[in-house]
C-alpha atoms as a PDB file:
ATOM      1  CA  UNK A   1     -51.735 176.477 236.052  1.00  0.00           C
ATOM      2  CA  UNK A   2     -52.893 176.092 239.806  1.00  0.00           C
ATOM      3  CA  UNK A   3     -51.406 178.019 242.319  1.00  0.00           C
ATOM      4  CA  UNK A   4     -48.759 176.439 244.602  1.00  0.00           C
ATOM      5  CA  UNK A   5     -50.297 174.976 247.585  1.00  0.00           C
ATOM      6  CA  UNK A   6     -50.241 177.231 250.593  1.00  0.00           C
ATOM      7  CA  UNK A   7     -48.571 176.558 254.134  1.00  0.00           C
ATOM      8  CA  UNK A   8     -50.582 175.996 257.318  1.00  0.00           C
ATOM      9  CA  UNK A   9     -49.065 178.200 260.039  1.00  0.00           C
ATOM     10  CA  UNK A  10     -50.041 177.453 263.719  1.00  0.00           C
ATOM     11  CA  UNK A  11     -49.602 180.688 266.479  1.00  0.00           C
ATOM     12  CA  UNK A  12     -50.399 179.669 269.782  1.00  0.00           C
ATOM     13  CA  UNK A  13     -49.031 180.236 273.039  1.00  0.00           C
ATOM     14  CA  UNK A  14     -50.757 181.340 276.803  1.00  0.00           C
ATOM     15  CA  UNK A  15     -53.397 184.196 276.931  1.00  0.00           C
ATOM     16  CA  UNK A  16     -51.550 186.783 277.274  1.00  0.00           C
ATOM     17  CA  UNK A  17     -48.697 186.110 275.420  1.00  0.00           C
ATOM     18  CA  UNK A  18     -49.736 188.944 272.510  1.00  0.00           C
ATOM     19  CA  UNK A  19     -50.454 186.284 270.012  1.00  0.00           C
ATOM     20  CA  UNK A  20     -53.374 188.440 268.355  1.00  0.00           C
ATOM     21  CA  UNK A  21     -51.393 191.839 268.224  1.00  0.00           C
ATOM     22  CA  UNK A  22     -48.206 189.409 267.007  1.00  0.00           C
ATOM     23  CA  UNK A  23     -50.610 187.811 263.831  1.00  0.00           C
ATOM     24  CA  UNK A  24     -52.172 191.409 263.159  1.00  0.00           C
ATOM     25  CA  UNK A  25     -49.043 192.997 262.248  1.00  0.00           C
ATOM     26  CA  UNK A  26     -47.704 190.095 260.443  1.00  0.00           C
ATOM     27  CA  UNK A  27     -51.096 190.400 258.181  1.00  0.00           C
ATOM     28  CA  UNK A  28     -50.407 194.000 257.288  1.00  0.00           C
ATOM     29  CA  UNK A  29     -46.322 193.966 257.723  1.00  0.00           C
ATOM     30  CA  UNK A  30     -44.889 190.373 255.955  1.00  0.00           C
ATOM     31  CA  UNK A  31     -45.126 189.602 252.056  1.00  0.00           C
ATOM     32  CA  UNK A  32     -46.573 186.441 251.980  1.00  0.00           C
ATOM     33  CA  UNK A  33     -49.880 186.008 251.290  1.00  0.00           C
ATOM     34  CA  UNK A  34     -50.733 185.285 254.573  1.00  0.00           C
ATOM     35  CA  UNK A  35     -54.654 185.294 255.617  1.00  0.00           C
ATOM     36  CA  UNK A  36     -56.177 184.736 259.109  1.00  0.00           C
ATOM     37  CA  UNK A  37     -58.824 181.843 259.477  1.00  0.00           C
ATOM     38  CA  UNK A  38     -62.124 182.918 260.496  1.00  0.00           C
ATOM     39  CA  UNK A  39     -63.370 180.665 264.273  1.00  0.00           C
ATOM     40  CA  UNK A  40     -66.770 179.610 264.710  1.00  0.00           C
ATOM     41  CA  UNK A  41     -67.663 180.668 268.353  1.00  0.00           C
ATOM     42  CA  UNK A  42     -71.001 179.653 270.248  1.00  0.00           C
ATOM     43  CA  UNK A  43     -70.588 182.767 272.409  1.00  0.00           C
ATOM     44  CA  UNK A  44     -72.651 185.968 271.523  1.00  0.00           C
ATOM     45  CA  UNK A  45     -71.039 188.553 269.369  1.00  0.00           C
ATOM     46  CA  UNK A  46     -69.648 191.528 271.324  1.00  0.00           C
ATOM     47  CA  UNK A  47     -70.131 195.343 270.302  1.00  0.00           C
ATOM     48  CA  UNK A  48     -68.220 195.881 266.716  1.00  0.00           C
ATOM     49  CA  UNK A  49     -67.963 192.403 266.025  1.00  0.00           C
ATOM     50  CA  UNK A  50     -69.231 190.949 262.735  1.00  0.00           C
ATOM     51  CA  UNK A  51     -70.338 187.679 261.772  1.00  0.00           C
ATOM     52  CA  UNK A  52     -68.011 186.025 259.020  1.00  0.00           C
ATOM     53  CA  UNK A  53     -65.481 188.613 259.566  1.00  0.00           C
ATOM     54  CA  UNK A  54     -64.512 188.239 263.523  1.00  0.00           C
ATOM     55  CA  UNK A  55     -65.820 185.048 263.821  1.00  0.00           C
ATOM     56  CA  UNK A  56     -68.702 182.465 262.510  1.00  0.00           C
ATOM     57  CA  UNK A  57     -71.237 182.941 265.115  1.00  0.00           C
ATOM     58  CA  UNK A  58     -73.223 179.418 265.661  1.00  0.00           C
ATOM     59  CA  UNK A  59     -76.118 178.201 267.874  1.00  0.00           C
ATOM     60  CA  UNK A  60     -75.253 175.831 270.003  1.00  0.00           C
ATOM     61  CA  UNK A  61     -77.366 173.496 267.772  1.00  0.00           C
ATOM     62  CA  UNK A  62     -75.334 174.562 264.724  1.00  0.00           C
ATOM     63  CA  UNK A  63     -71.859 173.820 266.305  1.00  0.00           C
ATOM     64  CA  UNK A  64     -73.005 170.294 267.617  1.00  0.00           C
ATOM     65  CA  UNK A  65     -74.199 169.679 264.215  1.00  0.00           C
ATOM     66  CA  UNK A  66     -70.888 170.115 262.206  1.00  0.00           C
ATOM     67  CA  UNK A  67     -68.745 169.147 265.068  1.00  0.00           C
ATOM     68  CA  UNK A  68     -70.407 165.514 265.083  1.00  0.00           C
ATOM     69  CA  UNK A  69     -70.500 166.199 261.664  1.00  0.00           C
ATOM     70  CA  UNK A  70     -66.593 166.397 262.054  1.00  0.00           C
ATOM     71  CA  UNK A  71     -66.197 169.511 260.087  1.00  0.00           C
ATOM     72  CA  UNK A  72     -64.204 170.960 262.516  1.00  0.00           C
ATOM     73  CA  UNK A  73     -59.978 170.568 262.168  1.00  0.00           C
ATOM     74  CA  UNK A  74     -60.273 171.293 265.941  1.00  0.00           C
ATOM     75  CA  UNK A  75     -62.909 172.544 268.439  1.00  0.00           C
ATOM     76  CA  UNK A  76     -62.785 172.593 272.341  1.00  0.00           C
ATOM     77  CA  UNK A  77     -64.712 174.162 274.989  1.00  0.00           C
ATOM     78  CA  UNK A  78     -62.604 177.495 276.004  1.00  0.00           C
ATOM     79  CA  UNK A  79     -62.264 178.480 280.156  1.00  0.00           C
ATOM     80  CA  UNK A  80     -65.363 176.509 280.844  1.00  0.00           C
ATOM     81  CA  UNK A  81     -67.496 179.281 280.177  1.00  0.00           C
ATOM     82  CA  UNK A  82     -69.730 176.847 277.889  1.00  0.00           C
ATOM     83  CA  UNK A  83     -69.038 178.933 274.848  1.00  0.00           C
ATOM     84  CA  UNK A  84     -66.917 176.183 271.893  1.00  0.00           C
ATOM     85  CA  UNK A  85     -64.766 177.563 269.373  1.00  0.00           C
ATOM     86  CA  UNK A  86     -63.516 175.358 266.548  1.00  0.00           C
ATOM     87  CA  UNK A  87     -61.523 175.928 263.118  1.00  0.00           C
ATOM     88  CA  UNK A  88     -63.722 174.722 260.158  1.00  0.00           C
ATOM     89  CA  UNK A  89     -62.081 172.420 257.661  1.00  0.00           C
ATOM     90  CA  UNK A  90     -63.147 173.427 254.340  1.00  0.00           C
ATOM     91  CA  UNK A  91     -62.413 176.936 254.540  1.00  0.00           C
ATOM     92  CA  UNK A  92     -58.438 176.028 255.921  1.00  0.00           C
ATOM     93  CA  UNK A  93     -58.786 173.597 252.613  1.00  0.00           C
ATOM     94  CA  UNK A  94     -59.874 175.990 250.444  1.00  0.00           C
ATOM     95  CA  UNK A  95     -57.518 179.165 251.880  1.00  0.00           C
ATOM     96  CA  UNK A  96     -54.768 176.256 250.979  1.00  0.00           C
ATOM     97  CA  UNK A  97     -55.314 175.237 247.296  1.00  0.00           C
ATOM     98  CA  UNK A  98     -55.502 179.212 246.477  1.00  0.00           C
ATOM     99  CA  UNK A  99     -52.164 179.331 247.357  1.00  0.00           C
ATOM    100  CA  UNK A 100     -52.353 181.379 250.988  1.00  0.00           C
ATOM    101  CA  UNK A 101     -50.647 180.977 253.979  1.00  0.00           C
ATOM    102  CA  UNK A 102     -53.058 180.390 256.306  1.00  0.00           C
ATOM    103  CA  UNK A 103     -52.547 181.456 260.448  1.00  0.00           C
ATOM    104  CA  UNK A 104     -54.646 179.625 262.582  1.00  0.00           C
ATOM    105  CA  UNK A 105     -54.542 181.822 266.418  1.00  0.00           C
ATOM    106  CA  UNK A 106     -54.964 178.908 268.424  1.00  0.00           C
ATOM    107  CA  UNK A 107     -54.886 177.692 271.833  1.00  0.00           C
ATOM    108  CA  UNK A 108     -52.177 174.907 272.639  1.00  0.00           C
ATOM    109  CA  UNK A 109     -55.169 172.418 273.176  1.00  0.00           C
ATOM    110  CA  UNK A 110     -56.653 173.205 269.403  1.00  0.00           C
ATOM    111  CA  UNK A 111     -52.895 172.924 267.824  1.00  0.00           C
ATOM    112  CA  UNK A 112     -52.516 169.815 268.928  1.00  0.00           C
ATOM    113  CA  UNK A 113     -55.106 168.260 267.603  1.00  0.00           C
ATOM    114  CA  UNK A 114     -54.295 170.099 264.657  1.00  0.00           C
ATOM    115  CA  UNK A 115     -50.797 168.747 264.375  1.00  0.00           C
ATOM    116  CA  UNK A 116     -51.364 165.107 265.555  1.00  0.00           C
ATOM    117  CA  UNK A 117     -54.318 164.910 262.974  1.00  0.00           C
ATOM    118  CA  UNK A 118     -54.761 166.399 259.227  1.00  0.00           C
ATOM    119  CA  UNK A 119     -51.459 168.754 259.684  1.00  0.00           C
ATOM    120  CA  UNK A 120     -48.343 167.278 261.298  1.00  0.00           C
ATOM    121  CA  UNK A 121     -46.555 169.304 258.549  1.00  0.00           C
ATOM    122  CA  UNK A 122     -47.597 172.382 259.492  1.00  0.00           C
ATOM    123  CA  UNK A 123     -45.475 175.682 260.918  1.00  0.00           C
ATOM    124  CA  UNK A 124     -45.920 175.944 264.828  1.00  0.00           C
ATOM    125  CA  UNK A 125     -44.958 178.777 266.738  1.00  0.00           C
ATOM    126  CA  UNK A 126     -45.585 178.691 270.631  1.00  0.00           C
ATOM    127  CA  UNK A 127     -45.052 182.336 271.692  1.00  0.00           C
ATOM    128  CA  UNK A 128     -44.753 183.155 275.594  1.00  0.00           C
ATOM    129  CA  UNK A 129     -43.341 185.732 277.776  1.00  0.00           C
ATOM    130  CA  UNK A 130     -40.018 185.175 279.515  1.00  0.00           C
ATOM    131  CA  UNK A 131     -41.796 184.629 282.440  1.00  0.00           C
ATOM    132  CA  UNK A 132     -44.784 184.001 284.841  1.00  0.00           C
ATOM    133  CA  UNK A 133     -43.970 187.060 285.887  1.00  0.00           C
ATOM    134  CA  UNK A 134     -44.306 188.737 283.181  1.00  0.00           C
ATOM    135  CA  UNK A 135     -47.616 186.821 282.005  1.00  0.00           C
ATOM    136  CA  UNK A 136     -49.373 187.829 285.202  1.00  0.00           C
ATOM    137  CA  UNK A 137     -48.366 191.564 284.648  1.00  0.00           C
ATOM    138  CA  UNK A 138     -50.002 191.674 281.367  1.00  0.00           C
ATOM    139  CA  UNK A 139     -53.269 189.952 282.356  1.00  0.00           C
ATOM    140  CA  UNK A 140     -53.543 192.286 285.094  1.00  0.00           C
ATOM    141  CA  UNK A 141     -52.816 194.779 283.020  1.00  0.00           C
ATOM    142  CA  UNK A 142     -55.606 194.541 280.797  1.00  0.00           C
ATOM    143  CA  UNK A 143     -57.988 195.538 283.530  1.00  0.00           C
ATOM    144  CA  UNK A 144     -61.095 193.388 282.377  1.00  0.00           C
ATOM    145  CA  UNK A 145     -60.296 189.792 283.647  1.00  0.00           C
ATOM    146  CA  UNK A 146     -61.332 188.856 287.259  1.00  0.00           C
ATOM    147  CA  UNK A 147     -59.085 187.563 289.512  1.00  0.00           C
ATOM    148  CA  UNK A 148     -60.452 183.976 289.516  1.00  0.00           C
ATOM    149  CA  UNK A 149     -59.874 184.645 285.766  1.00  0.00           C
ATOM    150  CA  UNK A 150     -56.673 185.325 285.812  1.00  0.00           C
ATOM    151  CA  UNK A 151     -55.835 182.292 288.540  1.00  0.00           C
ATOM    152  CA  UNK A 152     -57.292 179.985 285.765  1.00  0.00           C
ATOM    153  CA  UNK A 153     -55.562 181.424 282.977  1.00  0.00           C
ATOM    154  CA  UNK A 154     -52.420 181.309 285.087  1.00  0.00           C
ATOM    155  CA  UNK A 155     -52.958 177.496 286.055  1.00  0.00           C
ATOM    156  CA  UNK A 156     -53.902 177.292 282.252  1.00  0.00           C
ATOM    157  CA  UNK A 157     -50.703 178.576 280.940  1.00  0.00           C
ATOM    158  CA  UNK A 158     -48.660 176.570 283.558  1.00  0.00           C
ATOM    159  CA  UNK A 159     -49.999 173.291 281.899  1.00  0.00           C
ATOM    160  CA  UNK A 160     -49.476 175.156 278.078  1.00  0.00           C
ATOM    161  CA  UNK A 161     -45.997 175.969 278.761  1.00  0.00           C
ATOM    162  CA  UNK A 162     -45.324 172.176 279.011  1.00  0.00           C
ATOM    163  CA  UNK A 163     -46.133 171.891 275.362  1.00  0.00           C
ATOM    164  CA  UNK A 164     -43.425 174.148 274.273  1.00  0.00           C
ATOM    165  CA  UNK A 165     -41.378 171.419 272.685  1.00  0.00           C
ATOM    166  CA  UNK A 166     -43.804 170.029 271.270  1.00  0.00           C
ATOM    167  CA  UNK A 167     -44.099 173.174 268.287  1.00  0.00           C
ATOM    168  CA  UNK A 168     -41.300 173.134 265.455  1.00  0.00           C
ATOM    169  CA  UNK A 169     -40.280 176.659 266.829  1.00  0.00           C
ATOM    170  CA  UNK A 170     -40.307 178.652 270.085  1.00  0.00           C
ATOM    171  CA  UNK A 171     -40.046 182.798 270.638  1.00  0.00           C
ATOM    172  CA  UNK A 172     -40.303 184.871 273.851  1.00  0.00           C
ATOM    173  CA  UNK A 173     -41.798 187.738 272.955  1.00  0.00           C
ATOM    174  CA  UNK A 174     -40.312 189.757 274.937  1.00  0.00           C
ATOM    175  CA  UNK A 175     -40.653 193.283 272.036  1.00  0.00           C
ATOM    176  CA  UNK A 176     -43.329 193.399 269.697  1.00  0.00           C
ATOM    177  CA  UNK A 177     -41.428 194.257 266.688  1.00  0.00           C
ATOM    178  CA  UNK A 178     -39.284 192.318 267.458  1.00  0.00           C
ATOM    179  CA  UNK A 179     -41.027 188.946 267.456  1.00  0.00           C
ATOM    180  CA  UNK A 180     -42.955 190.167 263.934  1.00  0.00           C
ATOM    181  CA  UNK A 181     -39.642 190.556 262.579  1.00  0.00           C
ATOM    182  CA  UNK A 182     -38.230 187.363 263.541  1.00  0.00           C
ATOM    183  CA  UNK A 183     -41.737 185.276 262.984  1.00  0.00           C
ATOM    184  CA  UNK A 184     -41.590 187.011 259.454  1.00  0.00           C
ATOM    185  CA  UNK A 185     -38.065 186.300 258.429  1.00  0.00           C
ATOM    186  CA  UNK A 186     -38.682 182.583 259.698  1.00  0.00           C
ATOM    187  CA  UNK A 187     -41.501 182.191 257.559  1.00  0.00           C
ATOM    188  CA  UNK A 188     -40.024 184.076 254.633  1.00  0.00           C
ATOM    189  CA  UNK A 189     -36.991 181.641 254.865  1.00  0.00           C
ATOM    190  CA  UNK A 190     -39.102 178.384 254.560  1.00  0.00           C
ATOM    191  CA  UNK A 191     -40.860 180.017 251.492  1.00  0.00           C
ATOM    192  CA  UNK A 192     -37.324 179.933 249.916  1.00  0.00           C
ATOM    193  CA  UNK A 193     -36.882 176.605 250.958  1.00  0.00           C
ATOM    194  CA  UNK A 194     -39.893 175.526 249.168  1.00  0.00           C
ATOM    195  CA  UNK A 195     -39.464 177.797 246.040  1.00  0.00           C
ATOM    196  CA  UNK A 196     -35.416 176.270 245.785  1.00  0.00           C
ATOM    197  CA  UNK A 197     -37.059 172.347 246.258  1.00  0.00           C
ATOM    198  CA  UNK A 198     -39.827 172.681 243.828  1.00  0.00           C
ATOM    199  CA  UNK A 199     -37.318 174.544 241.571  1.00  0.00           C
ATOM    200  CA  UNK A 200     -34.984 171.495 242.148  1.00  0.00           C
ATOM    201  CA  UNK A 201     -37.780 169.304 241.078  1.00  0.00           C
ATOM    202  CA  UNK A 202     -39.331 170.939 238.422  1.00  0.00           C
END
């Protein structure tokens, strides 16, 4: 008997919002089978990073390929820098029909594509700080961003923000546990929801 189909689950949300610290504790911390997808990048691999684990690392060539290809669920060209990133298809397909509960970490750009194409079904979560405020403390924070970086990313988030509404559900996250807990118990809810309609079905 095959597996039940997994759910697609879209976090996105401005840089700096703590989406990756948010989906790394939900790996380890909730029951479901949740499972991160994998990017392709065309940027360089930094120290510690490895290929097919962080991300797929593609030449330029490579990426143009299988984006005109259209192999990509979405792809766009991050901050200018030149460097694409782009969430490939098949393996989202494939993390699916094994029955996981696939996160894509996305940018509000890539979820909407996402969304309005193969997966207007799928679990969004935008995730922002209470504030501007509050975003611009923790870029600075970080200490590596410059600060015509972090004017972009502001200006960035400004225009992401407007999206908001546009996601099935919303959280500030303001505490880190916090947000884990409620983004677990969310999708832990919906799993009942599915198990009591296919039950109803069956």
């Amino acid at each position: 008997m095959a597996p039940t189909p997994g759910q697609l689950v879209i976090i996105s949300g401005p840089s700096g919002a703590g989406k990756s610290s948010i989906v790394k504790r939900l790996l380890n911390e909730c029951g479901l089978p949740l499972t991160l997808s994998v990017s392709a990048t065309t940027r360089d691999p930094r120290p510690a990073e490895v290929d097919n684990v962080h991300y797929h690392f593609l030449s330029d060539e490579e990426f143009r390929k299988r984006r005109e290809a259209g192999e990509f669920l979405e792809c766009c060209e991050v901050f200018g820098r030149g460097h694409w990133y782009g969430t490939l298809k098949h393996e989202v397909a494939a993390s699916l029909k094994a029955g996981k509960w696939v996160i894509l970490e996305i940018d509000v750009q890539g979820a909407m594509k996402v969304i309005e194409g193969d997966f207007p079904e799928a679990i969004s979560i935008f995730v922002r700080p209470d504030s501007m405020d509050e975003l611009e403390r923790r870029l600075r924070t970080r200490a590596t961003e410059s600060e015509d970086s972090i004017q972009r990313r502001l200006e960035t988030a400004r225009h992401e923000l407007e999206y908001e509404t546009k996601y099935s559900h919303s959280l500030i996250n303001d505490t880190l546990d916090q947000t884990v807990e409620d983004i677990c118990e969310l999708l832990n809810d919906i799993q009942d929801t599915i198990h009591k309609k296919d039950n109803t079905d069956a």
